[in-house]
Structures are given as structure tokens and as C-alpha cells.
Protein backbone atom coordinates (compact mmCIF):
# COMPACT_ATOMS: atom_id res chain seq x y z
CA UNK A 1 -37.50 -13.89 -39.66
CA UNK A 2 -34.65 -12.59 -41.11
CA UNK A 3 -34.07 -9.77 -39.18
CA UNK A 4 -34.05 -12.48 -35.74
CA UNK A 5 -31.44 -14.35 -38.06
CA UNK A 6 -29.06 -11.91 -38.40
CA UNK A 7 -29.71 -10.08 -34.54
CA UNK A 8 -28.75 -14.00 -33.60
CA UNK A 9 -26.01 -14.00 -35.98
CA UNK A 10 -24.52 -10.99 -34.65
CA UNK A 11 -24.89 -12.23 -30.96
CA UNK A 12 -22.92 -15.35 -31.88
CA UNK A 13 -20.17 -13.08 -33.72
CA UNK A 14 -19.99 -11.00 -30.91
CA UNK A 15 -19.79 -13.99 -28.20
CA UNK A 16 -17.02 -15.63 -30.22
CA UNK A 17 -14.87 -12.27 -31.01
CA UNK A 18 -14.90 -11.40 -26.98
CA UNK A 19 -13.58 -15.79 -26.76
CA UNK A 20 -11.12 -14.63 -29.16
CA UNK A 21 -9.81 -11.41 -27.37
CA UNK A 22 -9.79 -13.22 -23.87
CA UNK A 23 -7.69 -16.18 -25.38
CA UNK A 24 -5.40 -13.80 -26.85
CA UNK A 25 -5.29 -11.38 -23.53
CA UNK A 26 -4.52 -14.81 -21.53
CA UNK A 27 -1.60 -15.79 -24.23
CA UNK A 28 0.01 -12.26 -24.06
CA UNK A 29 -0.46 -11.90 -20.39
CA UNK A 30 -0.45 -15.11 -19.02
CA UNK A 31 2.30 -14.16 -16.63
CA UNK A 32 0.12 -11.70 -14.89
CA UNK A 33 -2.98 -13.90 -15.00
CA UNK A 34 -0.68 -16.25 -12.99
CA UNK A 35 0.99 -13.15 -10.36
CA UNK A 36 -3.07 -12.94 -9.33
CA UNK A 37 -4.53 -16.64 -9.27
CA UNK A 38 -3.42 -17.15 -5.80
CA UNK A 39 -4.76 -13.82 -4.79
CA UNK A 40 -8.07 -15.21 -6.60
CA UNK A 41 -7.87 -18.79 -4.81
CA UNK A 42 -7.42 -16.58 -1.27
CA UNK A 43 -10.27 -14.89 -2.17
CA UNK A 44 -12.62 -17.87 -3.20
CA UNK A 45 -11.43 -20.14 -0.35
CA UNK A 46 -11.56 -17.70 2.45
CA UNK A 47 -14.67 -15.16 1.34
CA UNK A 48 -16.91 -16.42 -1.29
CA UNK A 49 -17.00 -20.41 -0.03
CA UNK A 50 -18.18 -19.45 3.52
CA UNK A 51 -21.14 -17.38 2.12
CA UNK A 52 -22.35 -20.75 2.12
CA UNK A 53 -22.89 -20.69 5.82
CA UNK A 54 -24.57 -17.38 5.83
CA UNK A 55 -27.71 -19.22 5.90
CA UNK A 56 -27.16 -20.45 9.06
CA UNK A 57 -28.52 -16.62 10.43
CA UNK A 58 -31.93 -17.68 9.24
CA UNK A 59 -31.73 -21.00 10.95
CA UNK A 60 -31.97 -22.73 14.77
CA UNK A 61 -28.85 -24.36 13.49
CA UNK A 62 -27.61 -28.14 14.86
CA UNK A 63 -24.42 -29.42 14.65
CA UNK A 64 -25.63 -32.65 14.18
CA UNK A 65 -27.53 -32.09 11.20
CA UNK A 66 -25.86 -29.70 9.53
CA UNK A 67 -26.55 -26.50 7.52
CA UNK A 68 -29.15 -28.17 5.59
CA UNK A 69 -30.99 -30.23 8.40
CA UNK A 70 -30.75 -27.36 10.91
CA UNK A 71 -34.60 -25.91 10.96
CA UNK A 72 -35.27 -22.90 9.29
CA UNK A 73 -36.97 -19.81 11.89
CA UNK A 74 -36.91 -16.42 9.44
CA UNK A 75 -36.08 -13.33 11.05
CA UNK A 76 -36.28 -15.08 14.77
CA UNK A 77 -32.79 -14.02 15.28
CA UNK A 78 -32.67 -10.26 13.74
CA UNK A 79 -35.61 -9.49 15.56
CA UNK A 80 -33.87 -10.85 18.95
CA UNK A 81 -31.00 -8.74 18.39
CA UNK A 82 -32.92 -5.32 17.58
CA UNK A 83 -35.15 -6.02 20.55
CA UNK A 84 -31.87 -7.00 23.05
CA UNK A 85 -30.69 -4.45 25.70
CA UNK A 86 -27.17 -4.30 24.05
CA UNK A 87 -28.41 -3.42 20.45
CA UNK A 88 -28.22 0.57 20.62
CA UNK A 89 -25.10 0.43 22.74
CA UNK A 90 -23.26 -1.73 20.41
CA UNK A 91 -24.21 0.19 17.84
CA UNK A 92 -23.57 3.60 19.63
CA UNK A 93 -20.66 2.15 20.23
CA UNK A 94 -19.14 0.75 17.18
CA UNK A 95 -20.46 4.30 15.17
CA UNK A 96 -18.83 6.16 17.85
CA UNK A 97 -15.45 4.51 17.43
CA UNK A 98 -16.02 4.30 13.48
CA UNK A 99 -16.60 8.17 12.99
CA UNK A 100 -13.81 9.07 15.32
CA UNK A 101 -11.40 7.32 13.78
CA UNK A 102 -12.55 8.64 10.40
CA UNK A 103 -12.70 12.07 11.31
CA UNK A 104 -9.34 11.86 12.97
CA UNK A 105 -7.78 9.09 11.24
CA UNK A 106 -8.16 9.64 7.64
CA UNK A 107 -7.12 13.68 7.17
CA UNK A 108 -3.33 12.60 9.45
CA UNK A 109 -2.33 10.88 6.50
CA UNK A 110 -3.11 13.31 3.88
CA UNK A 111 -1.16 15.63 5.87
CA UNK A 112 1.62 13.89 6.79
CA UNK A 113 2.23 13.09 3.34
CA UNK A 114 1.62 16.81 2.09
CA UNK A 115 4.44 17.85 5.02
CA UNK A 116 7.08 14.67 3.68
CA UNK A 117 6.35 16.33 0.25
CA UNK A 118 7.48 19.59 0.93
CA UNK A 119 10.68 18.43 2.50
CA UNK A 120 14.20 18.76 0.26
CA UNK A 121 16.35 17.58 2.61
CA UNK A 122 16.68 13.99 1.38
CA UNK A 123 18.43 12.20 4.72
CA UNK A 124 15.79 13.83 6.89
CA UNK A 125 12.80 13.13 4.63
CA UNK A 126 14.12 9.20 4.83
CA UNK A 127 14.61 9.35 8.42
CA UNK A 128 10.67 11.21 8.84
CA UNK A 129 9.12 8.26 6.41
CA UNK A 130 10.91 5.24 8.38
CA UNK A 131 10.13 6.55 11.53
CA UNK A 132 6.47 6.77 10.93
CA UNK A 133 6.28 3.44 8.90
CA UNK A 134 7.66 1.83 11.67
CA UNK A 135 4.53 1.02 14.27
CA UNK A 136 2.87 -0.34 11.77
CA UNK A 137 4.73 -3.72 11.62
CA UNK A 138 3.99 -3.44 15.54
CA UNK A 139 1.46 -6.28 16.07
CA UNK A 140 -1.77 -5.47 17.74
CA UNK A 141 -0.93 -7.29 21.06
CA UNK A 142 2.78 -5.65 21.16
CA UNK A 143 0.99 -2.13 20.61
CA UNK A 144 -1.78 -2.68 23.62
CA UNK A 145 1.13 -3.55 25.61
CA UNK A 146 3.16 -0.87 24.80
CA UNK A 147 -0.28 1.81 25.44
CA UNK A 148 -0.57 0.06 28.59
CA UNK A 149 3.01 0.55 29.91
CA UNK A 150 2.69 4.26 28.91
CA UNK A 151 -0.63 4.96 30.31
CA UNK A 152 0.01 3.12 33.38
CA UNK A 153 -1.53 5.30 36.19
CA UNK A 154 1.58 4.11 38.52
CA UNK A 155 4.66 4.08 36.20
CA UNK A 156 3.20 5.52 33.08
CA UNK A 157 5.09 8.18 31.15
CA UNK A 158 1.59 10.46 30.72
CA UNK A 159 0.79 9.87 34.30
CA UNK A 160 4.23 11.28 35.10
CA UNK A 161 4.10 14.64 32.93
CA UNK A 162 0.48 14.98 34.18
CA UNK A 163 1.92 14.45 37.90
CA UNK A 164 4.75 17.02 36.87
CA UNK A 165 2.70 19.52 36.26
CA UNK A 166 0.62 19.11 39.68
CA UNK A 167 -2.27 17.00 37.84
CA UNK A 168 -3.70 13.65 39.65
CA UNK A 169 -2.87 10.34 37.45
CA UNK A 170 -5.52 9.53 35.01
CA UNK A 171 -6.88 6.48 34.55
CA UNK A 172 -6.96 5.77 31.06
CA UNK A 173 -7.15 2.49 30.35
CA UNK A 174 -10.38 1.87 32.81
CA UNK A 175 -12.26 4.92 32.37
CA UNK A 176 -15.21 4.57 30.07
CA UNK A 177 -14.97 8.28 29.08
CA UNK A 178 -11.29 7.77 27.51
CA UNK A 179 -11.35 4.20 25.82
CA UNK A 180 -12.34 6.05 22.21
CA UNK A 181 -9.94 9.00 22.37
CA UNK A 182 -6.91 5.73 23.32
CA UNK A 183 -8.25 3.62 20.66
CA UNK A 184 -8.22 5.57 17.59
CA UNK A 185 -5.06 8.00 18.41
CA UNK A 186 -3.01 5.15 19.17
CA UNK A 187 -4.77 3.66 15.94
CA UNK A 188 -3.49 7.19 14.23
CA UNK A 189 -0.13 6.58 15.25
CA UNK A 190 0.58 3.29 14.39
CA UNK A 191 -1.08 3.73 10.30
CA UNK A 192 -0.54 7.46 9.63
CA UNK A 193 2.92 6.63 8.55
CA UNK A 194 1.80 3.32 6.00
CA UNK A 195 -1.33 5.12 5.16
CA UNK A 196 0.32 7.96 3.63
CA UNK A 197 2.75 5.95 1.44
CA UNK A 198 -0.39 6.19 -1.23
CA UNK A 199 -1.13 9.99 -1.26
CA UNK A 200 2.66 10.22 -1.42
CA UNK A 201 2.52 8.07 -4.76
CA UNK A 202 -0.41 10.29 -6.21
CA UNK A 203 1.76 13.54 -4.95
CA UNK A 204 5.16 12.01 -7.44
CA UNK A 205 2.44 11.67 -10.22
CA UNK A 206 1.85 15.78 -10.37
CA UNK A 207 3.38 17.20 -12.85
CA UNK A 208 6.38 19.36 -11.73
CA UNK A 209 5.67 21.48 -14.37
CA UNK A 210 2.90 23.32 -12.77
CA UNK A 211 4.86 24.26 -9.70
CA UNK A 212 6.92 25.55 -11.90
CA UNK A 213 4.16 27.66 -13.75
CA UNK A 214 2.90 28.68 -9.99
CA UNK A 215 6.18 29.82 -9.12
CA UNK A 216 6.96 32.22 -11.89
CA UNK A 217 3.23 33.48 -11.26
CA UNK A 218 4.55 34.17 -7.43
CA UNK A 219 2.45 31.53 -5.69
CA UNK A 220 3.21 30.72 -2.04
CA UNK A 221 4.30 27.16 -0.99
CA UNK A 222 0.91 27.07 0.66
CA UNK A 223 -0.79 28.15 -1.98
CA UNK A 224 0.56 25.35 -4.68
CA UNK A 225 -0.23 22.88 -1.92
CA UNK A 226 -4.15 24.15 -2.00
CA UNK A 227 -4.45 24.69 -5.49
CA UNK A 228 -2.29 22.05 -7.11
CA UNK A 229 -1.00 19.17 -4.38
CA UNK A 230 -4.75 18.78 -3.15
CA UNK A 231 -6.55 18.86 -6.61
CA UNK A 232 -4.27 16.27 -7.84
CA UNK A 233 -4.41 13.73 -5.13
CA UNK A 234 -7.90 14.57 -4.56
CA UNK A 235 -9.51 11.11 -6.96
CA UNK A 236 -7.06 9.32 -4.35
CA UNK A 237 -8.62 10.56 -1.68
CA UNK A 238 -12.33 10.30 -2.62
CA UNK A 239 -11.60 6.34 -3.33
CA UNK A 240 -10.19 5.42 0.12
CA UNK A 241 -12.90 7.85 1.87
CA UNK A 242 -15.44 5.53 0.01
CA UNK A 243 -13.53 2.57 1.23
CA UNK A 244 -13.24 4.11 4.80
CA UNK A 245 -17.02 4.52 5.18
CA UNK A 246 -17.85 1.35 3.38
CA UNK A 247 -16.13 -0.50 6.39
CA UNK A 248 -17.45 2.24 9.11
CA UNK A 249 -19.67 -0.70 11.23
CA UNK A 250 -16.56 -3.14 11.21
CA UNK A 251 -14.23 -2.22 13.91
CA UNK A 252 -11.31 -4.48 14.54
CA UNK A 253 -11.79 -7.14 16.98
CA UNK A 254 -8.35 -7.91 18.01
CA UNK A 255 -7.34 -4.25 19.13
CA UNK A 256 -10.83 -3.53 21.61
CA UNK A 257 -10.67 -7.07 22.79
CA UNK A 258 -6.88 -6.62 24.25
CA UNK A 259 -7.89 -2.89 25.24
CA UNK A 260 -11.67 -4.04 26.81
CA UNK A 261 -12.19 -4.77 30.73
CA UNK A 262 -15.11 -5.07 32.93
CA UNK A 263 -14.69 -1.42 33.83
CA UNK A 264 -14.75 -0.06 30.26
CA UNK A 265 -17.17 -2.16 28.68
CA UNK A 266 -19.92 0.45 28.55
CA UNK A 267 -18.02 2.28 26.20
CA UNK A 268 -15.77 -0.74 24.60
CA UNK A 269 -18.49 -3.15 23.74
CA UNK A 270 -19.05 -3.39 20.06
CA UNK A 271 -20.45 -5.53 17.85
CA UNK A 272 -17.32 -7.59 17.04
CA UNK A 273 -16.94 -8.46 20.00
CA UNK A 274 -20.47 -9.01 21.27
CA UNK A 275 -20.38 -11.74 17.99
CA UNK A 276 -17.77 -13.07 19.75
CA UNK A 277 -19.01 -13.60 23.27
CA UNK A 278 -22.15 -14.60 21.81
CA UNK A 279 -21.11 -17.48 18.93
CA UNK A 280 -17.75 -18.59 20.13
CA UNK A 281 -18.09 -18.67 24.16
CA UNK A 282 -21.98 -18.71 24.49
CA UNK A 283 -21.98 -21.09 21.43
CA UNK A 284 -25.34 -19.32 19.72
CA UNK A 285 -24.12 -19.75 16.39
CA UNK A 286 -27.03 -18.57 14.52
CA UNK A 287 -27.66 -16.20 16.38
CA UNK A 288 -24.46 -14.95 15.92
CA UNK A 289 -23.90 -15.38 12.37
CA UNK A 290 -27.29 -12.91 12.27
CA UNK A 291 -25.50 -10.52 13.90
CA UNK A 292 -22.32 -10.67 11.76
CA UNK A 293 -24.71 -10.87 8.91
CA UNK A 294 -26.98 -7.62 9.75
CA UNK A 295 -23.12 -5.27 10.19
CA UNK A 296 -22.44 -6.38 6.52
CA UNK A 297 -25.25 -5.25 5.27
CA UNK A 298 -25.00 -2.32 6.49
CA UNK A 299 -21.79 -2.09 5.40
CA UNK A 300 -22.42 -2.62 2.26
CA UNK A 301 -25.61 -0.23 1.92
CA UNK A 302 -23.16 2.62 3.17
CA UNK A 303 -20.70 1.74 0.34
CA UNK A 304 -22.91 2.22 -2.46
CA UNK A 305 -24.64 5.38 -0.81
CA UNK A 306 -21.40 7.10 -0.39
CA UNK A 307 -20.10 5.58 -4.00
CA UNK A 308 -23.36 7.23 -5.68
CA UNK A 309 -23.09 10.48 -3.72
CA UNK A 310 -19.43 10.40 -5.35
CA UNK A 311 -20.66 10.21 -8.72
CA UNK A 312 -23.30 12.59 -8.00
CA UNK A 313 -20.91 15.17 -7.48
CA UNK A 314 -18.84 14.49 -10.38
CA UNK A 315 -16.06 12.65 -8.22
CA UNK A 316 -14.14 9.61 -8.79
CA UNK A 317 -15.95 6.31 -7.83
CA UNK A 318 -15.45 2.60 -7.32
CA UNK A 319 -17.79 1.91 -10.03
């Protein structure tokens, strides 16, 4: 009896010492508490309250009777979608597009902001950085248009240089075979700029001091990059690669909407946009929301199998 006493005294001790330490972190911190509550309220309003809904993939749902009238039918959805002729090209599709841009997408960055690095020249280092922030502040419809215009087979500026050099015009934007390679090296130009503001961040935290150290010992520019630059940017880069393949069945709607047409579609169709035609224009919400429902989840799986192969090899992880 005594010994449950004093385990329950200690619990309570315990429970009232971590009150104590969050009232006093709140009193000395309050102002940062209140920089993040309306990131917090975003976050509760806009992505936690609608998991509500969810529910609504296991349902025949009605308007007229809501979420909680609407019958519930299982897996009658799921199963509808795996056994649908677009299942394996949407997901062919939407892989396809995921691990291009991530093989091509994520190492620009890393090198564009091991290149900025290395430069001394202060004016053209500024003038490099601005010019490759820039297209990201294009919005998606302004950068479609502007792909458009260059890859026009009639007036284009490609189609020109390809006609210059006694090629036919391409059509790019209607071809099946070329709607990935547009998408993600357009994609590549508009972020590698913004994306590499971060490894450029993790570059100013090296210490200069081991440059220094390489130098004396006669290392090569190259060789401090491989051996000093890389190692010490490398927990930055294992985080967003985690990140990156945690979000690798979620490609953008906006961007292969504006880009799709009837003559691409074989190779443009992916899943956001099939959950589009299908729960906003065919109105088959549930059906839908199942959809939307089954690319989280594999979302998610891939995020902790990547995060635990991280820790596995003794890298930096999420958790």
C-alpha cells in the first residue's frame, strides 16, 4: 500500500512540476506563444477541423442528410477505385511526375547553392541570388503562360533555335511523351532559386575555420566542398529529402490542370486532378473524398518509411 502511495504521490508531483514549468515557459515567452497562435488557428481551422469529413469516403454520402445521416457502405468506394480503368495510370502517372521531379528537382538546389557559395564577388553573387529567386513569385497561371508562349510550335523561342538548326518544330505542349520533362524543368526553374535559400543558411553555419585548416593542408576548392560544404549541410538535406518523399503521391493540381489537354491526358492525368473531375464536376463526393483519402495514406506510410530508414542509418530525422 505504501509503495502505490508514494508511486501516486510522485505522479501528482510530477504532473504539477511540468503545470509549473509550462506556466512559467508561457510567462517568459508569452510573446512567442502569441507570434505562433495564428499559425496554430490556420492550422486547426483549415487541416485538423475538416478531418471531420473524412468519413464521408466510407459513406454513400447525401447532402440532405448530412455526414451523419449519409449511409455508411465500407470499402465500396476504395475497392471501385482499385478496380477502375484509370487506377494504374493515375498512379503511373502521378509516381512518374513525383520521382522526376525528385530526382531532378531536389539535387539543382543543393548545387546552386554550393556554386553561390563559392562566389567572392559580392555584386555578382547578389545579382545570381535575385535572378533565380525571382520566378518564384511568378504565379502558376503567369508561368503556364509564359511555357506556352515559349514552346509555341509557331512563334516559340525553342521552336525557333530547333528550326535554326534545320530541326522540325516540336510539339511540346500536346505531345504525351514531353508533358513530364515540361512539367518538372519548368518546376526546376521557377524553385531552384527559393529552394536553395536554406542550404545556403546551413552553408553560413560552417565554421570558416575548417577551410582554413583545409587550406593550409593544400586542399582543392573541390575538395573542401566534398569533404566539408556537403558533410555540414548534409542533416539539412536528409530532412527536406524526407519531406520531399513524404509528399511524393501529391502533385500540384493547379500547375497540370493549366498544362493538361485532351491530347496529353494519357500522360497528364493524375490523381489530383482525377479527384477533381470526379467530386467537383461529376459531383461523387464520396467517392472522391476516398480517393483523396487513399493518396494520404500513402503519403504518410512513405514518410515514416523513409524517416525510419533515416534513423537506421544514423541520419538526422523528423522524429
Amino acid at each position: 500500500m505504501e509503495t502505490a502511495a508514494s508511486t501516486e504521490l510522485t505522479a501528482v508531483h510530477k504532473r504539477k512540476k511540468r503545470r509549473s514549468f509550462l506556466l512559467k515557459s508561457f510567462r517568459q515567452y508569452w510573446d512567442l506563444y502569441l507570434l505562433i497562435t495564428p499559425v496554430l488557428i490556420y492550422f486547426i481551422i483549415f487541416h485538423y477541423l475538416p478531418i471531420y469529413g473524412v468519413q464521408i469516403a466510407f459513406k454513400d454520402f447525401i447532402a440532405t442528410k448530412g455526414i451523419w445521416g449519409s449511409p455508411w457502405v465500407g470499402f465500396k468506394h476504395f475497392e471501385r477505385f482499385f478496380d477502375s480503368y484509370f487506377f494504374w495510370r493515375l498512379i503511373k502517372n502521378t509516381l512518374g511526375i513525383s520521382l522526376y521531379e525528385l530526382l531532378v528537382g531536389f539535387p539543382v538546389p543543393i548545387l546552386l547553392a554550393l556554386m553561390i557559395n563559392e562566389v567572392r564577388f559580392k555584386f555578382y553573387k547578389r545579382f545570381v541570388q535575385t535572378v533565380t529567386y525571382a520566378p518564384h513569385f511568378l504565379s502558376t497561371v503567369v508561368l503556364v503562360g509564359i511555357v506556352v508562349m515559349f514552346l509555341s510550335p509557331q512563334n516559340g523561342v525553342i521552336n525557333q533555335i530547333i528550326k535554326l538548326f534545320g530541326g522540325e518544330p516540336i510539339a511540346f505542349m500536346t505531345d504525351p511523351a514531353w508533358f513530364k520533362t515540361v512539367y518538372v524543368l519548368s518546376g526546376v526553374w521557377q524553385q531552384m532559386g527559393w529552394s536553395s535559400i536554406i542550404y545556403l543558411s546551413a552553408l553560413a553555419g560552417i565554421d570558416p575555420q575548417l577551410h582554413e585548416a583545409a587550406r593550409v593542408d593544400g586542399a582543392s576548392r573541390l575538395r573542401r566542398i566534398w569533404h566539408i560544404n556537403l558533410p555540414g549541410i548534409m542533416p539539412t538535406i536528409v530532412i527536406l529529402l524526407i519531406l520531399n518523399v513524404g509528399s511524393i503521391m501529391g502533385v500540384g493540381f493547379e500547375k497540370v490542370f493549366l498544362m493538361q489537354n485532351s491530347l496529353n491526358n494519357e500522360s497528364s492525368d493524375v490523381i489530383s486532378t482525377y479527384v477533381y473531375r470526379s467530386g467537383i464536376l461529376g459531383s461523387q463526393y464520396s467517392f472522391s473524398a476516398a480517393v483523396g483519402l487513399f493518396n494520404s495514406i500513402v503519403n504518410f506510410i512513405l514518410l515514416v518509411l523513409v524517416n525510419r530508414a533515416a534513423k537506421m542509418m544514423k541520419q538526422t530525422s523528423l522524429w
